[in-house]
C-alpha atoms as a PDB file:
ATOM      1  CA  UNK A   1      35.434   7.276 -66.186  1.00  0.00           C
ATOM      2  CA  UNK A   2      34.529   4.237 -64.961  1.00  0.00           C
ATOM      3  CA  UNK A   3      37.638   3.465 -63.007  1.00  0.00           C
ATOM      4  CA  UNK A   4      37.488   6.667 -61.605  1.00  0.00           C
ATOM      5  CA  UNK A   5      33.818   6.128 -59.992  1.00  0.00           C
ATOM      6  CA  UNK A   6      35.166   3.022 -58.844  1.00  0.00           C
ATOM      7  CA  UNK A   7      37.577   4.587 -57.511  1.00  0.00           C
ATOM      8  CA  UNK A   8      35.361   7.241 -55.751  1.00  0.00           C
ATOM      9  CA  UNK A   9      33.034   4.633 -54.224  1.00  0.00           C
ATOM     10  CA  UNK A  10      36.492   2.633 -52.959  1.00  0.00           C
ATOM     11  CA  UNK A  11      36.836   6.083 -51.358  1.00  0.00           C
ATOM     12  CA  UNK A  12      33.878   6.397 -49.594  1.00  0.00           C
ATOM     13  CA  UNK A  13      33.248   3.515 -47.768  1.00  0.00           C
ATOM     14  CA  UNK A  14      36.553   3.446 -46.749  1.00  0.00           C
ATOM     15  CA  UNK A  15      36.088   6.525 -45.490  1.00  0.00           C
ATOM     16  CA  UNK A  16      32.381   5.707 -43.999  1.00  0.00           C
ATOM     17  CA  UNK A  17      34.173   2.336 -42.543  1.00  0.00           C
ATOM     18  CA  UNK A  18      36.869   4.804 -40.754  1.00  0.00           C
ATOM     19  CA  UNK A  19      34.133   6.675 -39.671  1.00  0.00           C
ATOM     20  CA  UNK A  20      32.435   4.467 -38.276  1.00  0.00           C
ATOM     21  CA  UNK A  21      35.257   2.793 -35.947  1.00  0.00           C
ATOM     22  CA  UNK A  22      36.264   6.420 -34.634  1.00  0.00           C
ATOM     23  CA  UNK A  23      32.156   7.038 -33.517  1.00  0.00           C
ATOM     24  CA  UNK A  24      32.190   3.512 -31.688  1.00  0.00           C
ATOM     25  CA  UNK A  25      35.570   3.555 -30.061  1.00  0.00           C
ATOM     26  CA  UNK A  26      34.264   7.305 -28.503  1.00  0.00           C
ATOM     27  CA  UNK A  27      30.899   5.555 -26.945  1.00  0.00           C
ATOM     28  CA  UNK A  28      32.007   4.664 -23.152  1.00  0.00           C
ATOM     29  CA  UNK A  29      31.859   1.926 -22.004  1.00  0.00           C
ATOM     30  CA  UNK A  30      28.111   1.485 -20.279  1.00  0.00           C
ATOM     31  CA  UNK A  31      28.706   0.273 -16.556  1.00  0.00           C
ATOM     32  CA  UNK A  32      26.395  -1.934 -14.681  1.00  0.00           C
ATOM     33  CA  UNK A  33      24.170  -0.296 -12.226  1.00  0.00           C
ATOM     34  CA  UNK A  34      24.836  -2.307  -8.226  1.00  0.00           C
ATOM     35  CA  UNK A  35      21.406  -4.068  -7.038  1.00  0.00           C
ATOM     36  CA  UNK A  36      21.411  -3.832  -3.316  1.00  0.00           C
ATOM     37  CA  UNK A  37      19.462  -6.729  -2.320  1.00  0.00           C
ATOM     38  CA  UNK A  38      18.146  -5.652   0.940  1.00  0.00           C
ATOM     39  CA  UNK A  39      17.277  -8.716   3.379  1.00  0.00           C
ATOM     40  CA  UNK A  40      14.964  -8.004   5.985  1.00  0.00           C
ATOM     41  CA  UNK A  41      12.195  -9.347   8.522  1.00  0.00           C
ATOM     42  CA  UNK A  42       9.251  -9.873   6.322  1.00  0.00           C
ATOM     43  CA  UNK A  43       6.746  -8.659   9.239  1.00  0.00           C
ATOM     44  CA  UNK A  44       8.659  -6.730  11.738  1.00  0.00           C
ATOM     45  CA  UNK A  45       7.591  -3.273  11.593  1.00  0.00           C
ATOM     46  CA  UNK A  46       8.033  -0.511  12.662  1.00  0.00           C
ATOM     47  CA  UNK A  47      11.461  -1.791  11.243  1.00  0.00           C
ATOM     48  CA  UNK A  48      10.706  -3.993   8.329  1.00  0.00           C
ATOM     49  CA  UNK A  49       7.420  -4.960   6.792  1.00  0.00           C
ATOM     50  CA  UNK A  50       5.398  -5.951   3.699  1.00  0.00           C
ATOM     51  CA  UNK A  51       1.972  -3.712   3.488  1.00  0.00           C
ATOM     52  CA  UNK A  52      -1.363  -5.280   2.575  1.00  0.00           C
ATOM     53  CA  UNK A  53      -0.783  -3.820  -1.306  1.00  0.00           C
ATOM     54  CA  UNK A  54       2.810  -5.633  -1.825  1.00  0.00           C
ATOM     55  CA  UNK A  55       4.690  -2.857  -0.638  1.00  0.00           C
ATOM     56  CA  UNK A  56       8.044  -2.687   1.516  1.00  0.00           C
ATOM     57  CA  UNK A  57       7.661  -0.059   4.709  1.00  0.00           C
ATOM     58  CA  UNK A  58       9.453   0.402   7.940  1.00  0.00           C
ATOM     59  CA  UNK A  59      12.659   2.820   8.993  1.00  0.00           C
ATOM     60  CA  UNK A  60      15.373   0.230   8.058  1.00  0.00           C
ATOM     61  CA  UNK A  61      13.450  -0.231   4.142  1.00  0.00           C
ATOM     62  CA  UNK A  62      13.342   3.813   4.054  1.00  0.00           C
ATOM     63  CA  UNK A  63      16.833   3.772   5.006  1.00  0.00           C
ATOM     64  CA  UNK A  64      17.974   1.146   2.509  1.00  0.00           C
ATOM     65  CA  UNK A  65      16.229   3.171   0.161  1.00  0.00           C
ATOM     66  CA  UNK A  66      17.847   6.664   0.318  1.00  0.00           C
ATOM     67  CA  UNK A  67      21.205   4.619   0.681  1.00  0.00           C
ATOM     68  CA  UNK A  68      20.287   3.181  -2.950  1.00  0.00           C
ATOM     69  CA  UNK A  69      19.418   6.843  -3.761  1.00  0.00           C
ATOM     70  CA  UNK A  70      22.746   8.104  -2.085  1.00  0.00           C
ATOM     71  CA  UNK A  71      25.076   5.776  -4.427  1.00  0.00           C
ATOM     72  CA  UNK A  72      22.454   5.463  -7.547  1.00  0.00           C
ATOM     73  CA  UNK A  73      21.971   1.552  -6.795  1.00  0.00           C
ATOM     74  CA  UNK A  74      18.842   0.093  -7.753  1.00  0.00           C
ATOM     75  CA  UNK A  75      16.725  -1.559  -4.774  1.00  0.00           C
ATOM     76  CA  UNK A  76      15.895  -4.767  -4.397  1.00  0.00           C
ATOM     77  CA  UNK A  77      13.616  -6.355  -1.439  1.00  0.00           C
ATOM     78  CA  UNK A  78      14.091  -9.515  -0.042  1.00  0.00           C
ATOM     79  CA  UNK A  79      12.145 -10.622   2.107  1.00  0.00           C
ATOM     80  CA  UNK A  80      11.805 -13.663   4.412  1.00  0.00           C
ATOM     81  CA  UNK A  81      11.107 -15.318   7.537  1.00  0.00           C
ATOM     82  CA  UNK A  82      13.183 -14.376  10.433  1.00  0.00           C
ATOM     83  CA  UNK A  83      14.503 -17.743  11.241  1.00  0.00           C
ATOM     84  CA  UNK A  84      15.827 -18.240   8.017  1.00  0.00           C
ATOM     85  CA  UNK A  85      17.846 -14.834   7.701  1.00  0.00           C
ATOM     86  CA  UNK A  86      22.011 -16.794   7.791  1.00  0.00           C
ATOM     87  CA  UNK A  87      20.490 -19.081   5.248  1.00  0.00           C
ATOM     88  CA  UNK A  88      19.288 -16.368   2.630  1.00  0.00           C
ATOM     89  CA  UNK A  89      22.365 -14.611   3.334  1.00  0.00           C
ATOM     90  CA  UNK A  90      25.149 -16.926   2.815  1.00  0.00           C
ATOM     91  CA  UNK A  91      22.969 -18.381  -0.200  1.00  0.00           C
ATOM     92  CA  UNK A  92      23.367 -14.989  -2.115  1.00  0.00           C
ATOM     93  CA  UNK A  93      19.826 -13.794  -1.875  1.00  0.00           C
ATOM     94  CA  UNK A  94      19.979 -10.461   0.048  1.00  0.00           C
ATOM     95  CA  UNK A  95      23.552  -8.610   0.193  1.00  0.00           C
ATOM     96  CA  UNK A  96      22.916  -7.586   4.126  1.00  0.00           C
ATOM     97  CA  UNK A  97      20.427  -8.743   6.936  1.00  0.00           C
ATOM     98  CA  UNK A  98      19.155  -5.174   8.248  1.00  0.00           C
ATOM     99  CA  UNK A  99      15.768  -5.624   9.778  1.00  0.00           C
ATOM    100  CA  UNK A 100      15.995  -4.340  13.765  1.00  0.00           C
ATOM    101  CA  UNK A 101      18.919  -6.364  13.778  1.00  0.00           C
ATOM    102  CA  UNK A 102      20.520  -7.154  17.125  1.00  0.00           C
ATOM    103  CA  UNK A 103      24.391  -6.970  17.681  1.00  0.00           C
ATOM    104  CA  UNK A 104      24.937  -7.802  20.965  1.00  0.00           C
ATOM    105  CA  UNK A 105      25.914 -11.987  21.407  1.00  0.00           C
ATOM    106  CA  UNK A 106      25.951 -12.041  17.752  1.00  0.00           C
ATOM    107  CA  UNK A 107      29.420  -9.854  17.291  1.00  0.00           C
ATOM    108  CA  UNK A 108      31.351 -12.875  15.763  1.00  0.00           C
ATOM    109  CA  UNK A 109      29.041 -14.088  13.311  1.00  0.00           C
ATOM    110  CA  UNK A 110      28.878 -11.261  11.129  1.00  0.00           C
ATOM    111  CA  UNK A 111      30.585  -8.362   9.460  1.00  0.00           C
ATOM    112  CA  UNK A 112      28.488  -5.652  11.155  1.00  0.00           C
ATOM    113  CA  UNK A 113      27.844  -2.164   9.995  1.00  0.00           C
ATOM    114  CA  UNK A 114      28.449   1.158  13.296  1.00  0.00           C
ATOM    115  CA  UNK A 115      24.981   0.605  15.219  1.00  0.00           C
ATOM    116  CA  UNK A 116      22.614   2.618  14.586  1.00  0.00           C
ATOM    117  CA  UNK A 117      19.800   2.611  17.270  1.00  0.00           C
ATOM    118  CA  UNK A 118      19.688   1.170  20.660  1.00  0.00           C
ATOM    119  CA  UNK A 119      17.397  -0.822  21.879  1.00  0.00           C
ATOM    120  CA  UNK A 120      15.086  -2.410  25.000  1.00  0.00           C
ATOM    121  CA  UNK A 121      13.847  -6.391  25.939  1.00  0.00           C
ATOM    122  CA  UNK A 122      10.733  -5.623  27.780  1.00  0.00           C
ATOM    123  CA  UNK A 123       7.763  -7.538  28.882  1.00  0.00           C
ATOM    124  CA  UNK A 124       4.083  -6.806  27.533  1.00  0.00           C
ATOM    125  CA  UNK A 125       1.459  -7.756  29.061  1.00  0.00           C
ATOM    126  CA  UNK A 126      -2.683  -6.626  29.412  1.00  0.00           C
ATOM    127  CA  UNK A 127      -2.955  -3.813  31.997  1.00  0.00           C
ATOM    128  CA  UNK A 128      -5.730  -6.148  33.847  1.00  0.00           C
ATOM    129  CA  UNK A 129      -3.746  -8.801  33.510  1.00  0.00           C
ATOM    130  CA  UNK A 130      -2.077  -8.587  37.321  1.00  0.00           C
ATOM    131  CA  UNK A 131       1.090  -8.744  36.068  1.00  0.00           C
ATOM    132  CA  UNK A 132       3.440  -6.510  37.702  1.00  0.00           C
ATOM    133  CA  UNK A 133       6.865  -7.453  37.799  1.00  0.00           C
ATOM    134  CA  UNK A 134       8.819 -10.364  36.298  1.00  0.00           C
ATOM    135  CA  UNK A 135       8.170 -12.872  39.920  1.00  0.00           C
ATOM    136  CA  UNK A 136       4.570 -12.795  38.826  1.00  0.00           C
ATOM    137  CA  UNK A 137       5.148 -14.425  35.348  1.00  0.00           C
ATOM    138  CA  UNK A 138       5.725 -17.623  36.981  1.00  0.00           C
ATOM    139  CA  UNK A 139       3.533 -19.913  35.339  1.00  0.00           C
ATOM    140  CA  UNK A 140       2.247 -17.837  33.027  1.00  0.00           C
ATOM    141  CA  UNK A 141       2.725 -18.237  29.712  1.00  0.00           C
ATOM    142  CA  UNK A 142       4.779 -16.183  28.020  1.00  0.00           C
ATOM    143  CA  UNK A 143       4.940 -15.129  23.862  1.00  0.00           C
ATOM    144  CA  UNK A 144       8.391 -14.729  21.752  1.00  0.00           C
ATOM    145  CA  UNK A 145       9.520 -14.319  17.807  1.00  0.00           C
ATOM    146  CA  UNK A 146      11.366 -17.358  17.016  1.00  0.00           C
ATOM    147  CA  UNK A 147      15.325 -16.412  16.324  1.00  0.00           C
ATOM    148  CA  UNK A 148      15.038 -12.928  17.884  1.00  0.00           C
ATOM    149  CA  UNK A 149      17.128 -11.102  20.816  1.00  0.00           C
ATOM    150  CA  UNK A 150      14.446 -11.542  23.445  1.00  0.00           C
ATOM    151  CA  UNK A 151      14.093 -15.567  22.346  1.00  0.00           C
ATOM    152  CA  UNK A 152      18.294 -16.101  22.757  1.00  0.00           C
ATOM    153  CA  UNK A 153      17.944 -13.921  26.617  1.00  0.00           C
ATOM    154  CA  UNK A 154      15.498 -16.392  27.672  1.00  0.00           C
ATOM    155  CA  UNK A 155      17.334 -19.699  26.307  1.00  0.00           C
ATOM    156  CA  UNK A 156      20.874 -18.194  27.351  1.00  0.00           C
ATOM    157  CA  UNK A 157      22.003 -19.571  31.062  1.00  0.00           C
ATOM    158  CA  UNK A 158      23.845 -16.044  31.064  1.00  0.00           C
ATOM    159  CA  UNK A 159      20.903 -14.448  30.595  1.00  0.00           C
ATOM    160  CA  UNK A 160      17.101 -14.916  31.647  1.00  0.00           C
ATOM    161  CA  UNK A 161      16.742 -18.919  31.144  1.00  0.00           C
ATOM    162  CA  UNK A 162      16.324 -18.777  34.936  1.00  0.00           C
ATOM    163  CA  UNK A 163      13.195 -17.049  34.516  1.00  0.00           C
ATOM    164  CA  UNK A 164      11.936 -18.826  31.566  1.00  0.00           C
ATOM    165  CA  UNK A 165      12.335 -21.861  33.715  1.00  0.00           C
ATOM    166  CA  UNK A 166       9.575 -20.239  35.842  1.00  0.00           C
ATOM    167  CA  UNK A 167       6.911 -20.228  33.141  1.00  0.00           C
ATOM    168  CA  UNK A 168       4.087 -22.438  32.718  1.00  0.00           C
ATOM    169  CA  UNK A 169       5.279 -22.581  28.823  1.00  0.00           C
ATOM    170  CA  UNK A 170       7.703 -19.935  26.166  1.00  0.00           C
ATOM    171  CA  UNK A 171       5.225 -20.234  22.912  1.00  0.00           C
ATOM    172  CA  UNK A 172       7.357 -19.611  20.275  1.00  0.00           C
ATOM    173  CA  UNK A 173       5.784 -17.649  17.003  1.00  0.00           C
ATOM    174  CA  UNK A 174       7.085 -16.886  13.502  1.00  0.00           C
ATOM    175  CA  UNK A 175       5.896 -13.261  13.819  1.00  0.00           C
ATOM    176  CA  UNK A 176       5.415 -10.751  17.114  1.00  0.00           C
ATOM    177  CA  UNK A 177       2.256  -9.806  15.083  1.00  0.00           C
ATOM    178  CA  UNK A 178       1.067 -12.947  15.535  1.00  0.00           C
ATOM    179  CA  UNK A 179       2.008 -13.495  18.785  1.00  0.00           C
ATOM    180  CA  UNK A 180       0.519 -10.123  20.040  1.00  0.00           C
ATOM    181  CA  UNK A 181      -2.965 -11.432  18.467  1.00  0.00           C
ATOM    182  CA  UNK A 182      -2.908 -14.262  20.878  1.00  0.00           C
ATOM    183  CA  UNK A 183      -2.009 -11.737  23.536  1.00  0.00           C
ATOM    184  CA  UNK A 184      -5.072 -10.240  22.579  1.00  0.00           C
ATOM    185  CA  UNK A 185      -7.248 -13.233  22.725  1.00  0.00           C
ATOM    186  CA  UNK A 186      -6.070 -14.555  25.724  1.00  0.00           C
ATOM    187  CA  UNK A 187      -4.242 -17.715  24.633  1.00  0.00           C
ATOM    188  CA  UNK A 188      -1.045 -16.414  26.626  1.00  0.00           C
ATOM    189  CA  UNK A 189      -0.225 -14.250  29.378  1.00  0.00           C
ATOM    190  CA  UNK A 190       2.609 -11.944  28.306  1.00  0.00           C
ATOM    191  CA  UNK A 191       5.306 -10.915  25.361  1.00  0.00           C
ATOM    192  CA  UNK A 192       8.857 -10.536  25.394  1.00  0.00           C
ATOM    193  CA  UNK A 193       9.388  -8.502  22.981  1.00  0.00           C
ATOM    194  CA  UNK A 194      11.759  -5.634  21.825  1.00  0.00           C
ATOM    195  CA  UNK A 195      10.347  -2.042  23.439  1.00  0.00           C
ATOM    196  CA  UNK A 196      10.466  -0.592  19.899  1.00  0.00           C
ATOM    197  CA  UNK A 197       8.411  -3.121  18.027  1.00  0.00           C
ATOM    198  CA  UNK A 198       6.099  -3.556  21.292  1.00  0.00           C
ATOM    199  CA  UNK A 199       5.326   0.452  21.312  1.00  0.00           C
ATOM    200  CA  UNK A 200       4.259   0.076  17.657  1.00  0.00           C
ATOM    201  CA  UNK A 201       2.048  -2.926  18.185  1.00  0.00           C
ATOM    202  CA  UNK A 202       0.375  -1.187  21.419  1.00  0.00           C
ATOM    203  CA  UNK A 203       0.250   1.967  19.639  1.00  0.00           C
ATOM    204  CA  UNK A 204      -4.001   3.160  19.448  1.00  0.00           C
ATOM    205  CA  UNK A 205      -4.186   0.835  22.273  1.00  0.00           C
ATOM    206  CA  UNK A 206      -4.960   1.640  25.762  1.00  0.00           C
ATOM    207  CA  UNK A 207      -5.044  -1.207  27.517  1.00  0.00           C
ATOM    208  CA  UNK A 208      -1.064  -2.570  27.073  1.00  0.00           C
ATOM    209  CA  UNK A 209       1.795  -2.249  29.116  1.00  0.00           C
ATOM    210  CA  UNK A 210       5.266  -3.334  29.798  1.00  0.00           C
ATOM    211  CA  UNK A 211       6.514  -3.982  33.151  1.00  0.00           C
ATOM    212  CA  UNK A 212       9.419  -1.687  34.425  1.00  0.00           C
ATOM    213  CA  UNK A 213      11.977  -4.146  34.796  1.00  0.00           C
ATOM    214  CA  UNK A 214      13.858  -4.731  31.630  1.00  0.00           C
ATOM    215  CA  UNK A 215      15.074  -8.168  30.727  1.00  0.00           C
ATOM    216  CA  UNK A 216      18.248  -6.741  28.699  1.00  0.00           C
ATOM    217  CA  UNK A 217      19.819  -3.565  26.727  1.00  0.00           C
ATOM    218  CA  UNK A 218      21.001  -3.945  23.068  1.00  0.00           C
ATOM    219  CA  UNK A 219      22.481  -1.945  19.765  1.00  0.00           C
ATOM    220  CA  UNK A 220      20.507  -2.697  16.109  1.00  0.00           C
ATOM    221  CA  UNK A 221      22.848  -2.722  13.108  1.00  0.00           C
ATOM    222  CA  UNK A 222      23.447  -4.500   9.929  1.00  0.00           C
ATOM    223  CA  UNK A 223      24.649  -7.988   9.520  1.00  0.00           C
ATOM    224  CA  UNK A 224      26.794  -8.574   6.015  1.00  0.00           C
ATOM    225  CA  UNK A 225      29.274 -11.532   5.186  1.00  0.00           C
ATOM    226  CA  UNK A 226      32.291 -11.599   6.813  1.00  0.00           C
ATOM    227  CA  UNK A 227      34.260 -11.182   3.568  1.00  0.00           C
ATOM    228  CA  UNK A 228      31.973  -8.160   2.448  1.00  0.00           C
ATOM    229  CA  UNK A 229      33.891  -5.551   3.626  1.00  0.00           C
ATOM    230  CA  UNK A 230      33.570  -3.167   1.140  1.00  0.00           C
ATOM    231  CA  UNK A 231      29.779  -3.129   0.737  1.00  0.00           C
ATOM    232  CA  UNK A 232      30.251  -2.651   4.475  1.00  0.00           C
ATOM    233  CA  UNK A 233      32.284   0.387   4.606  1.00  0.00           C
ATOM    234  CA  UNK A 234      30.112   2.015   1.628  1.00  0.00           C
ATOM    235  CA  UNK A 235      27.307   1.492   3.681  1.00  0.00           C
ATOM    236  CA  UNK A 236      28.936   2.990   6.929  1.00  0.00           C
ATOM    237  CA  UNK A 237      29.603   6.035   4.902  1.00  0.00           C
ATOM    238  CA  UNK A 238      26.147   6.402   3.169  1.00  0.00           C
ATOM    239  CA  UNK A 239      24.853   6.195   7.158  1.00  0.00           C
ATOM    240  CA  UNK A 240      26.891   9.328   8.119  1.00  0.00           C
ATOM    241  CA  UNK A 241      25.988  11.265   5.365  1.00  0.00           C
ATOM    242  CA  UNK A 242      22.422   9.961   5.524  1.00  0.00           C
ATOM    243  CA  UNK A 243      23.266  11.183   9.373  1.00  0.00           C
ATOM    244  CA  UNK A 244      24.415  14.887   8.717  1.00  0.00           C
ATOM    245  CA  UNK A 245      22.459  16.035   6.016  1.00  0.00           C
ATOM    246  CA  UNK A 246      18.954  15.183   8.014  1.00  0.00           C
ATOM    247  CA  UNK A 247      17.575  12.560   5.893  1.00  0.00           C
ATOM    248  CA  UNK A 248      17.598   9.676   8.852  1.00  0.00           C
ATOM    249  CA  UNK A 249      16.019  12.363  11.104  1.00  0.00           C
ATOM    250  CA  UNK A 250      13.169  12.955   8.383  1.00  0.00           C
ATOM    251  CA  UNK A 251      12.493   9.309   8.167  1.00  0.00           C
ATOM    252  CA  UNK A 252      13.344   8.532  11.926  1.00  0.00           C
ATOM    253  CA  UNK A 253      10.304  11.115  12.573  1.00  0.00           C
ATOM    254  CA  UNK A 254       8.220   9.009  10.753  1.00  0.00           C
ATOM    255  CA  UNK A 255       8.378   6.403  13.241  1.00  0.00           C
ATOM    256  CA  UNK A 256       8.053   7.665  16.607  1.00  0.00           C
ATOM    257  CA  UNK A 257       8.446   4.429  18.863  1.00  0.00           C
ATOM    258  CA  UNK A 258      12.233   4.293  17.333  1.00  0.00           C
ATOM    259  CA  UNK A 259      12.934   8.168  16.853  1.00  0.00           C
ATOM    260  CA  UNK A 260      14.353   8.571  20.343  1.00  0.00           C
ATOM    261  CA  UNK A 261      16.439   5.433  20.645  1.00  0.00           C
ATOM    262  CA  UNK A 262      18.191   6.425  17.247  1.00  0.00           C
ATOM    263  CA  UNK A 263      22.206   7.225  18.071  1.00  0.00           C
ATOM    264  CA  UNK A 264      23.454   8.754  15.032  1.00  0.00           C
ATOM    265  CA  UNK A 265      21.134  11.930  14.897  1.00  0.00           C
ATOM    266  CA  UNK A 266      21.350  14.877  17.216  1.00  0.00           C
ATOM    267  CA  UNK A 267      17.391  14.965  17.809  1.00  0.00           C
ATOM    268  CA  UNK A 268      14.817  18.260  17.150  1.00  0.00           C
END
């Protein structure tokens, strides 16, 4: 008797050991959800912007977001200061620079997504300020976001450095926030400043304007490494469906002062 309970037992846990193989090897194999680190413009809105209670905002974080939905990556937000966007990007730290993100000069320094939104170089100025056209901001002094589209026009001999040469001083400013404060207070004359951006920051306010003339015409996309081709195509993709099924509408409505310069939508 005894052998055979020893026997028995032998018997079980063989057959518990079996058992237990055959339930593991059925598991799958758990795969690693993507973080998309999303690098952007810590205080560019209406594109790109941390609120007073921590929290990311603008069109190009909403649309990072529903691309993260669209795929079933998690989100991540990096932000930083503009003028240190290559550096965070070819460090590792954000997966794509897409913060109101100009492509024009810039085509062979990135791997850049279809654009998605075109885009204006305007001057602001106060509506009092007797500033009509660009010949009167000789002088003057004249506001611009370090690193930005509007700062290379007016450094670029091919583009406006001949009428930067005419101003009494370019102050340059981490943040068009910031700059459009001193714009407020007096302590310079006028902003050059993307028409987008500028129409948020005058918006509630009556007495802002831009002059007619425009100071150049651009396309916003995303910037990625040059060797990131496949995040790059994903995220081309996600944009077109994003684009057909009405989701970048929905969001685009949010923000009027880019809703109408938006080229992937057919707008309401």
């Amino acid at each position: 008797m005894k052998k055979i309970f020893a026997l028995l037992l032998i018997l079980m846990m063989t057959c518990a050991v079996f058992a237990g193989c055959g339930s593991k090897s059925e598991e799958p194999a758990s795969e690693e959800t993507f973080v998309f680190k999303h690098g952007f413009d810590l205080d560019y809105p209406p594109y790109s912007y941390v609120d007073d209670n921590g929290e990311t905002n603008g069109f190009d974080v909403e649309m990072a977001k529903a691309v993260c939905e669209y795929y079933g990556w998690e989100y991540e937000a990096v932000p930083f200061n503009w003028d240190a966007k290559d550096a965070e990007l070819n460090a590792g730290s954000c997966d794509c620079i897409w913060s109101g993100f100009t492509m024009n000069g810039r085509e062979d320094d990135y791997l850049w997504s279809k654009p998605y939104s075109d885009n204006t170089q305007m001057i602001m100025v106060k509506k009092d300020s007797g500033i009509a056209a660009l010949a009167d901001l000789a002088g003057k002094k004249v506001g611009v976001q370090t690193a930005t589209s509007a700062y290379d026009l007016l450094n670029n001999e091919e583009g406006q450095k001949a009428l930067k040469d005419t101003f009494a001083s370019l102050e340059v400013y981490e943040t068009y926030t910031i700059a459009f404060n001193d714009l407020q207070a007096g302590a310079i004359d006028a902003i050059a400043i993307d028409v987008t951006s500028g129409n948020f920051l005058m918006s509630g306010k009556d007495d802002y304007t831009f002059l007619e003339e425009q100071l150049g015409s651009e396309q916003y996309g995303i910037g990625f490494r040059k060797d990131d081709t496949e995040l790059c195509d994903k995220i081309n993709a996600a944009l077109d469906a994003l684009a057909a099924d009405g989701t970048m509408e929905k969001i685009g409505q949010k923000y009027p002062e880019i809703y109408q310069y938006l080229t992937m939508i057919e707008k309401k």
